[in-house]
Protein backbone atom coordinates (compact mmCIF):
# COMPACT_ATOMS: atom_id res chain seq x y z
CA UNK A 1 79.68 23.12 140.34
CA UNK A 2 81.92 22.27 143.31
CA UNK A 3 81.71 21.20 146.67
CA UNK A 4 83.09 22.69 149.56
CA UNK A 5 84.27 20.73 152.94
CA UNK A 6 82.25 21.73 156.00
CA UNK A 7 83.70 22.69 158.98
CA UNK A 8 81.05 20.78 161.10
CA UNK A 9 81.48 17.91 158.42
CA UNK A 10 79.12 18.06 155.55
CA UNK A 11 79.49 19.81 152.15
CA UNK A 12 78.07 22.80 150.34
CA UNK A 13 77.16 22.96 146.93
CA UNK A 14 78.42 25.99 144.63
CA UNK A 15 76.54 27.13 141.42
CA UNK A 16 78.38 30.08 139.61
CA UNK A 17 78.03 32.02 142.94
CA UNK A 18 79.62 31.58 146.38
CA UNK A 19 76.90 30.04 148.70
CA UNK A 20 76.35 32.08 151.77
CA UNK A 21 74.42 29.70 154.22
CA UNK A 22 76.21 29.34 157.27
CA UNK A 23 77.89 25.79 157.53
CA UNK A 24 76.57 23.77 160.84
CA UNK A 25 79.58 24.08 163.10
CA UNK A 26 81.56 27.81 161.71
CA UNK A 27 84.96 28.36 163.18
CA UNK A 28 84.77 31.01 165.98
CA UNK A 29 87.93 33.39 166.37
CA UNK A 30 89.48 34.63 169.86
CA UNK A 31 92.63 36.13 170.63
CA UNK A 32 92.60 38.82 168.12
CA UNK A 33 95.25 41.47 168.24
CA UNK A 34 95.49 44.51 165.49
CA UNK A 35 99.05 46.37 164.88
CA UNK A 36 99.45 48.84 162.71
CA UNK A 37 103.23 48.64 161.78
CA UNK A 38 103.67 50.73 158.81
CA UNK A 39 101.09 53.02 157.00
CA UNK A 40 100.81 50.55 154.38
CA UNK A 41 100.27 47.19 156.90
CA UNK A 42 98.24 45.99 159.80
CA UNK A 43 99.64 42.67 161.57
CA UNK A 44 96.65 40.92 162.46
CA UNK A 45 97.01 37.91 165.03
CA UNK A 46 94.61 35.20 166.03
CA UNK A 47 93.32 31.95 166.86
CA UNK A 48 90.26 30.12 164.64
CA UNK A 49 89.01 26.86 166.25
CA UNK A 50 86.94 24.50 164.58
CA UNK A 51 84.36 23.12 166.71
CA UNK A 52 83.37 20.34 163.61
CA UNK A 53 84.64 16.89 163.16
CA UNK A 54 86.29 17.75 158.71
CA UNK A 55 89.30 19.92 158.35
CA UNK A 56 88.37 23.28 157.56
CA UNK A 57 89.97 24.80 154.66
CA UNK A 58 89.83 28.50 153.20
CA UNK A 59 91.04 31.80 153.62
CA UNK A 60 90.71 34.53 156.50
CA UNK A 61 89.62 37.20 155.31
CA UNK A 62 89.32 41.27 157.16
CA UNK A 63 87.40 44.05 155.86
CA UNK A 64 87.23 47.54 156.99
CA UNK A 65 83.55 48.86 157.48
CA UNK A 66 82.50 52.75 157.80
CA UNK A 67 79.65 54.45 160.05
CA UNK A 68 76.90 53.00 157.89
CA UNK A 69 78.17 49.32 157.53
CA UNK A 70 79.60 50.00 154.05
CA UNK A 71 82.80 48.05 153.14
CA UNK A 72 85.54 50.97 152.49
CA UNK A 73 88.13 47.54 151.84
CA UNK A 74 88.67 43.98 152.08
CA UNK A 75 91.54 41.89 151.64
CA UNK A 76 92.27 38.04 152.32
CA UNK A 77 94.27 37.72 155.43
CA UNK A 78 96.20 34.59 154.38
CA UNK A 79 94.87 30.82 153.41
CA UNK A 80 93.92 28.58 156.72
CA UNK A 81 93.11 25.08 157.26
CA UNK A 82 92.01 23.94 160.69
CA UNK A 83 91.09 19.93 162.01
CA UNK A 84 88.17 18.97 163.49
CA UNK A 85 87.90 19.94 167.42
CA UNK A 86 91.08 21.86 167.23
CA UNK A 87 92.21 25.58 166.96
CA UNK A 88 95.78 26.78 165.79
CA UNK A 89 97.19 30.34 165.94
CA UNK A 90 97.85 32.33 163.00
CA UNK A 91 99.66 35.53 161.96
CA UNK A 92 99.25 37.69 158.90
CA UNK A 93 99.77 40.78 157.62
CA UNK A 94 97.10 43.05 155.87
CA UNK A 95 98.32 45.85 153.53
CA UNK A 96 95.48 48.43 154.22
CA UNK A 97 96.01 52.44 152.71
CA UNK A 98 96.64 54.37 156.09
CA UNK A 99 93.84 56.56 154.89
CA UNK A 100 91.47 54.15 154.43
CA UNK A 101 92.18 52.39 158.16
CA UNK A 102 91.54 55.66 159.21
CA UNK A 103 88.06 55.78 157.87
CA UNK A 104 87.40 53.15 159.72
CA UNK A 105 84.36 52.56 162.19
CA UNK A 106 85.42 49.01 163.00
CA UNK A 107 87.16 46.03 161.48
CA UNK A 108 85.51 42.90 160.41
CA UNK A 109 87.19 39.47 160.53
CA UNK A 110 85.59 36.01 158.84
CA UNK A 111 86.76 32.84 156.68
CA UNK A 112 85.91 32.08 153.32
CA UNK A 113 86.80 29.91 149.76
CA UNK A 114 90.07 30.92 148.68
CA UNK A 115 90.51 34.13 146.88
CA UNK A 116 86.82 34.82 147.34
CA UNK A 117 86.89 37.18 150.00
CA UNK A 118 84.92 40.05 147.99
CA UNK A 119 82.13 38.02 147.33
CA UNK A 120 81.55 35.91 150.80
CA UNK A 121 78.63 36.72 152.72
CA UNK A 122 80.54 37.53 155.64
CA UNK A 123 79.41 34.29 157.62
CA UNK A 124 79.14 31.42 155.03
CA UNK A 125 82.16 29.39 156.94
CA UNK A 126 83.03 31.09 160.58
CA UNK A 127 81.06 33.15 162.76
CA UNK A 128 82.50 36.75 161.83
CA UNK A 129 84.02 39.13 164.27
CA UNK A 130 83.63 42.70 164.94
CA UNK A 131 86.32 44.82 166.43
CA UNK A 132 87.23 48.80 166.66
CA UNK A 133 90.33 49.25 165.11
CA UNK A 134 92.13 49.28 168.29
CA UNK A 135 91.37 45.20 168.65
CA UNK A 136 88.67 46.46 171.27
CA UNK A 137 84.80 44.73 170.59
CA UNK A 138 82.57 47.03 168.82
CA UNK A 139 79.52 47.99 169.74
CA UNK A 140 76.60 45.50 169.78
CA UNK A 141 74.66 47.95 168.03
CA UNK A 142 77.00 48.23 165.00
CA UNK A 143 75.27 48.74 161.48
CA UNK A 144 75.20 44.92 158.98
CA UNK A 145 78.03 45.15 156.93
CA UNK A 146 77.42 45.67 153.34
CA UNK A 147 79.18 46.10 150.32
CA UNK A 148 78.34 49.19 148.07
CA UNK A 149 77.83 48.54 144.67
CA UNK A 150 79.51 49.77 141.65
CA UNK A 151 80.01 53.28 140.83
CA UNK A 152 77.13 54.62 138.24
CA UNK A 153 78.18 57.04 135.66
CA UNK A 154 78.13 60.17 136.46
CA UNK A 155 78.95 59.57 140.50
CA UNK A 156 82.76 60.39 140.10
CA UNK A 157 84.52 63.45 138.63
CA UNK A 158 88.31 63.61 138.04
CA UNK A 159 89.79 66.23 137.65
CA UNK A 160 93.15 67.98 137.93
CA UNK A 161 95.35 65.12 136.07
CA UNK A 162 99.27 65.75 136.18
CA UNK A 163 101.48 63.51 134.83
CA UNK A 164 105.41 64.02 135.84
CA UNK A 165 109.01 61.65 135.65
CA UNK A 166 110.06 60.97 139.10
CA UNK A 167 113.50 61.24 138.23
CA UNK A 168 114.08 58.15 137.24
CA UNK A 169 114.66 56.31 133.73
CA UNK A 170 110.87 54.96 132.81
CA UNK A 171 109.61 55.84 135.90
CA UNK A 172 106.69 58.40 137.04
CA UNK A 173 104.00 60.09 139.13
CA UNK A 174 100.56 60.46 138.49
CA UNK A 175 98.35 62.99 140.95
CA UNK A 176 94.37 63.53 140.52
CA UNK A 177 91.47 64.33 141.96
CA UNK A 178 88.46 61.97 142.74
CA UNK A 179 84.67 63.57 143.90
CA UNK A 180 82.39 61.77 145.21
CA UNK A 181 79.37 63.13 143.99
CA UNK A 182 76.81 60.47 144.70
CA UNK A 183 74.79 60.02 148.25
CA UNK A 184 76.32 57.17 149.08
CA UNK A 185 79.89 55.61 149.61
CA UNK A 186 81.52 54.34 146.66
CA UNK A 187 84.85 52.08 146.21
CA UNK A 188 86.62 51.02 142.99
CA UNK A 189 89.97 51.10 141.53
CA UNK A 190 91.90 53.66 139.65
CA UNK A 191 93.73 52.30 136.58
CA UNK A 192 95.83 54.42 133.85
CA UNK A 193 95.94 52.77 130.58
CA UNK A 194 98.56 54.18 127.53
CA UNK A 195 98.28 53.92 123.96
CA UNK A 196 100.37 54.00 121.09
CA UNK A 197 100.32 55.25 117.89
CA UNK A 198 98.47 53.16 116.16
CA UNK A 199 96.46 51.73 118.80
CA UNK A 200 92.60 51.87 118.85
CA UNK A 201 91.83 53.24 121.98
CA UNK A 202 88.34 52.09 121.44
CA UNK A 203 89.25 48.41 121.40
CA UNK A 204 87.83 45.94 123.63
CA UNK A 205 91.48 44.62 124.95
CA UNK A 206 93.52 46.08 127.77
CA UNK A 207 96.40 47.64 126.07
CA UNK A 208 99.79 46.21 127.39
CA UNK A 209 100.41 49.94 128.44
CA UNK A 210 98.22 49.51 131.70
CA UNK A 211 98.45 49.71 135.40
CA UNK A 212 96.92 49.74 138.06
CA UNK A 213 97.11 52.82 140.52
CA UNK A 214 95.24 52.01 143.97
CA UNK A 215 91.79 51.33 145.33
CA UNK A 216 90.28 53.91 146.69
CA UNK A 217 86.92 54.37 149.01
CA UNK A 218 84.98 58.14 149.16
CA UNK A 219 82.28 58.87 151.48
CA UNK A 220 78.97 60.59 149.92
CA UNK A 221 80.25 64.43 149.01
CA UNK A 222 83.55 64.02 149.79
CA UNK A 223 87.03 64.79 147.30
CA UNK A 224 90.25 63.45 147.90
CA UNK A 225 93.27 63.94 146.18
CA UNK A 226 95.64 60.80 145.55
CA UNK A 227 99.27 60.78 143.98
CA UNK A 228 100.43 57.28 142.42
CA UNK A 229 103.48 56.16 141.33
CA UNK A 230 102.93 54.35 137.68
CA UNK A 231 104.97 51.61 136.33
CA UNK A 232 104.57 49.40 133.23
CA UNK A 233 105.48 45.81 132.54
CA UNK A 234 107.51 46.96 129.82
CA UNK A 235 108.84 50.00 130.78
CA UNK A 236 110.99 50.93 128.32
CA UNK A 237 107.34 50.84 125.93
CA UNK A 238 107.26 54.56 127.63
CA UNK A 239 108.16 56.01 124.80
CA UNK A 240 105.22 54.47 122.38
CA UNK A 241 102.70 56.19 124.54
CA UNK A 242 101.05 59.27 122.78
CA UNK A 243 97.71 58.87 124.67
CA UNK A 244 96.48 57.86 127.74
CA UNK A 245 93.54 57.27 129.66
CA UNK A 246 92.82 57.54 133.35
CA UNK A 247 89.56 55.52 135.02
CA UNK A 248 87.68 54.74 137.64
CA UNK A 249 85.53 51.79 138.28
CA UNK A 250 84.88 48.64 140.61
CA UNK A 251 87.11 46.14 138.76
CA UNK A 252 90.00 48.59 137.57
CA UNK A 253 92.12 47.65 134.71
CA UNK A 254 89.91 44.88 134.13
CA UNK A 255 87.00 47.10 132.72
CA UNK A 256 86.93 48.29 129.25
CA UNK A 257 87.70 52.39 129.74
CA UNK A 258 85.13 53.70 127.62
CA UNK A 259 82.61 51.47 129.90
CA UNK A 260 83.98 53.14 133.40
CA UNK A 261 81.66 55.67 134.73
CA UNK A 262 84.41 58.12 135.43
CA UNK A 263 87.23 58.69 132.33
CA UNK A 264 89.64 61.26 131.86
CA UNK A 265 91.55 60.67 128.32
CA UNK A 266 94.77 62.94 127.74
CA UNK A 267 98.15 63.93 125.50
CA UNK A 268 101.13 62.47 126.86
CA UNK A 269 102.85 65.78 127.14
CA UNK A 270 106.06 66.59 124.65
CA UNK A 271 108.15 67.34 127.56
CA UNK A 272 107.34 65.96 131.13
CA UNK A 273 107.84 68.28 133.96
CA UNK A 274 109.92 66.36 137.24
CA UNK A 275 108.29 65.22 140.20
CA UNK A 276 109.02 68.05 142.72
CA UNK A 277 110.13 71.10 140.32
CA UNK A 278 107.90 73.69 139.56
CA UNK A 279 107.02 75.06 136.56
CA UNK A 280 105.73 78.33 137.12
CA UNK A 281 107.41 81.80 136.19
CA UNK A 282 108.19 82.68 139.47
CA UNK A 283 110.36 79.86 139.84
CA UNK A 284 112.64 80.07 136.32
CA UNK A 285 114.39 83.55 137.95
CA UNK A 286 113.39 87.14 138.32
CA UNK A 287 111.60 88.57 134.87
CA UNK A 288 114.24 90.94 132.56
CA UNK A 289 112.48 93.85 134.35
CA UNK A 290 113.04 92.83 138.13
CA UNK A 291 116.36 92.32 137.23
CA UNK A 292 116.72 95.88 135.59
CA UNK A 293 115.42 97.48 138.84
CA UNK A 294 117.99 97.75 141.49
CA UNK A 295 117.59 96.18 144.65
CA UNK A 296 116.16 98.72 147.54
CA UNK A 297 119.50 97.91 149.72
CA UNK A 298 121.81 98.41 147.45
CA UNK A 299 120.65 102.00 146.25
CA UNK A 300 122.28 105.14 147.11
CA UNK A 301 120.11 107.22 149.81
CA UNK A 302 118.76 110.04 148.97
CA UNK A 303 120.28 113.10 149.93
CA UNK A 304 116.80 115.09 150.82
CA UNK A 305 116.23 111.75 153.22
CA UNK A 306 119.69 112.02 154.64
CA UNK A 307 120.13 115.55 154.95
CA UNK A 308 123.31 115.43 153.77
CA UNK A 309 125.77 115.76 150.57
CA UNK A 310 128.79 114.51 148.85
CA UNK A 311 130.79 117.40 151.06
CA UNK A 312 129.72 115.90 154.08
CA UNK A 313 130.95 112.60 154.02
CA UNK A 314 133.77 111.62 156.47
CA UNK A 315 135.92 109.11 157.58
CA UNK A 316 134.74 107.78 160.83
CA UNK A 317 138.60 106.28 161.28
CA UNK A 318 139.34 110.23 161.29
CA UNK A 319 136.68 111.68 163.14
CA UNK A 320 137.31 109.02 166.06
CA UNK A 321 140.36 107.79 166.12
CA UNK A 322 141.14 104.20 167.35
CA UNK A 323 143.74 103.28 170.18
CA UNK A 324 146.35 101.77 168.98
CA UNK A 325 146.61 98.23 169.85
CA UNK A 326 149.55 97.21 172.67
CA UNK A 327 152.75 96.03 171.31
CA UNK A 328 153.47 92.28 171.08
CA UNK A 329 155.18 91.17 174.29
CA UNK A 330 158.64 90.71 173.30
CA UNK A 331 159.46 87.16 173.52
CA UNK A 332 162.27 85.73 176.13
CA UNK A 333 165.68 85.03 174.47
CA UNK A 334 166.87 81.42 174.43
């Protein structure tokens, strides 16, 4: 049990879970200005001012919200601490998926405790802020935010798994397939976990052969395709891996695989095909019978098509004659 400073100067009590009543005197933000500057990161300015009398301490936080309210992601912004009756500026950088800013209705700014972000109430410390992703208000009318909850068996498929090298020593590429198959939005994490030889893939542990791949968020019905790059603490362990598993669930690597709701389990492959070759027939050079075949253009024509015979060839050079060219004018003697 902990307290937590006020920004209007009292305290709030916290029991196992964050507390989400609103604090007397919240901070308020202004100023706000959205960039996207890469399609990876979002540069997020503004200023929070803290109409209390105690220093305000926590963490800005921004989530992204769909159509229906639904958080599609949330991040923390950066960690802030404000004095009573004054405001400061701030600037921070959010590393948002460009296809998940995309699926954006509008943005949602508020404070919270440190590296609690995903489990604030959205209010508990400042008065939250609703923008379009262009920085312009939203609408009044604008669904509550909520957060979905976790994925039920059954809601996700994968399919399509293909594991390949980049190129690179102990390096590679992992591309699948996620359906959404629920009626409602859903939003985890993707994690790929390896195994060796004689590890028990049914143990309780996270093998040391883990990573995570990305978060992802899928509307009701909808599929989506997603290629990570995968890289291991230990990278040279690569070659231990016989097995692996790929999941899906809220918390990621943290969750036991053979607890996610959505599992593919797999072979690591005797021989990895490269990131960008492909592996089909067509590809390895003409079959033993193309190449037997000669090529159209390089045939002789046939006479009944040409109307004529061996006896009728002739020498063009004969038939017409070229000029011949003008002799070199002579050149003047020294």
């Amino acid at each position: 049990m902990s307290a937590v400073p006020d920004a209007g100067g009292g305290s709030r009590v916290q029991v196992g879970v964050p507390d989400t009543k609103p604090v007397a005197k919240p901070l308020k933000f202004s100023g706000v200005t959205l960039q996207r500057t890469t399609p990876y990161t979002v540069d997020v300015t503004y200023t929070l001012t803290n109409p209390g009398t105690a220093q305000a301490r926590g963490a800005t936080c921004l989530a992204l919200l769909d159509e229906k309210g639904f958080v599609i992601h949330e991040a923390e912004l950066g960690r802030i601490t404000v004095k009573g009756g004054t405001d400061d500026v701030f600037v921070d950088r959010a590393y948002v998926m460009e296809d998940l800013w995309k699926d954006a209705l509008t943005v949602l700014l508020y404070t919270a405790r440190e590296f609690h972000c995903s489990q604030d109430g959205f209010q508990g410390t400042s008065e939250p802020l609703r923008l379009r992703p262009t920085g312009s208000p939203a609408a009044a009318d604008a669904p509550a935010p909520r957060r979905p909850g976790p994925p039920q068996p059954g809601a996700l498929v994968l399919s399509d798994v293909d594991l390949r090298k980049t190129g690179e020593d102990n390096e590679y590429s992992l591309q699948y397939t996620v359906k959404n198959v629920s009626a409602r939005r859903i939003t985890g994490d993707a994690c790929v976990q390896g195994y060796g030889e004689d590890e028990d893939v049914s143990e309780d542990r996270a093998s040391v052969l883990a990573d995570s791949l990305r978060n992802f968020s899928l509307a009701a019905g909808a599929t989506e395709t997603f290629t990570s790059s995968v890289s291991l603490d230990d990278p040279r362990r690569w070659s231990e891996v016989v097995a692996l598993d790929l999941f899906l669930d809220k918390r990621g690597c943290k969750t036991k695989p053979v607890a996610a709701p959505a599992l593919v389990r797999f072979d690591m492959p005797e021989v990895l095909p490269v990131l960008g070759e492909d592996t089909t027939a067509e590809d390895e050079g003409d079959s033993a019978e193309d190449a037997a075949e000669p090529d159209a253009h390089d045939a002789d024509p046939d006479e009944e098509a040409t109307g004529m015979d061996s006896s009728d060839a002739y020498d063009p050079e004969v038939e017409f004659p070229q000029e011949p060219s003008p002799p070199d004018a002579e050149e003047p003697a020294d």
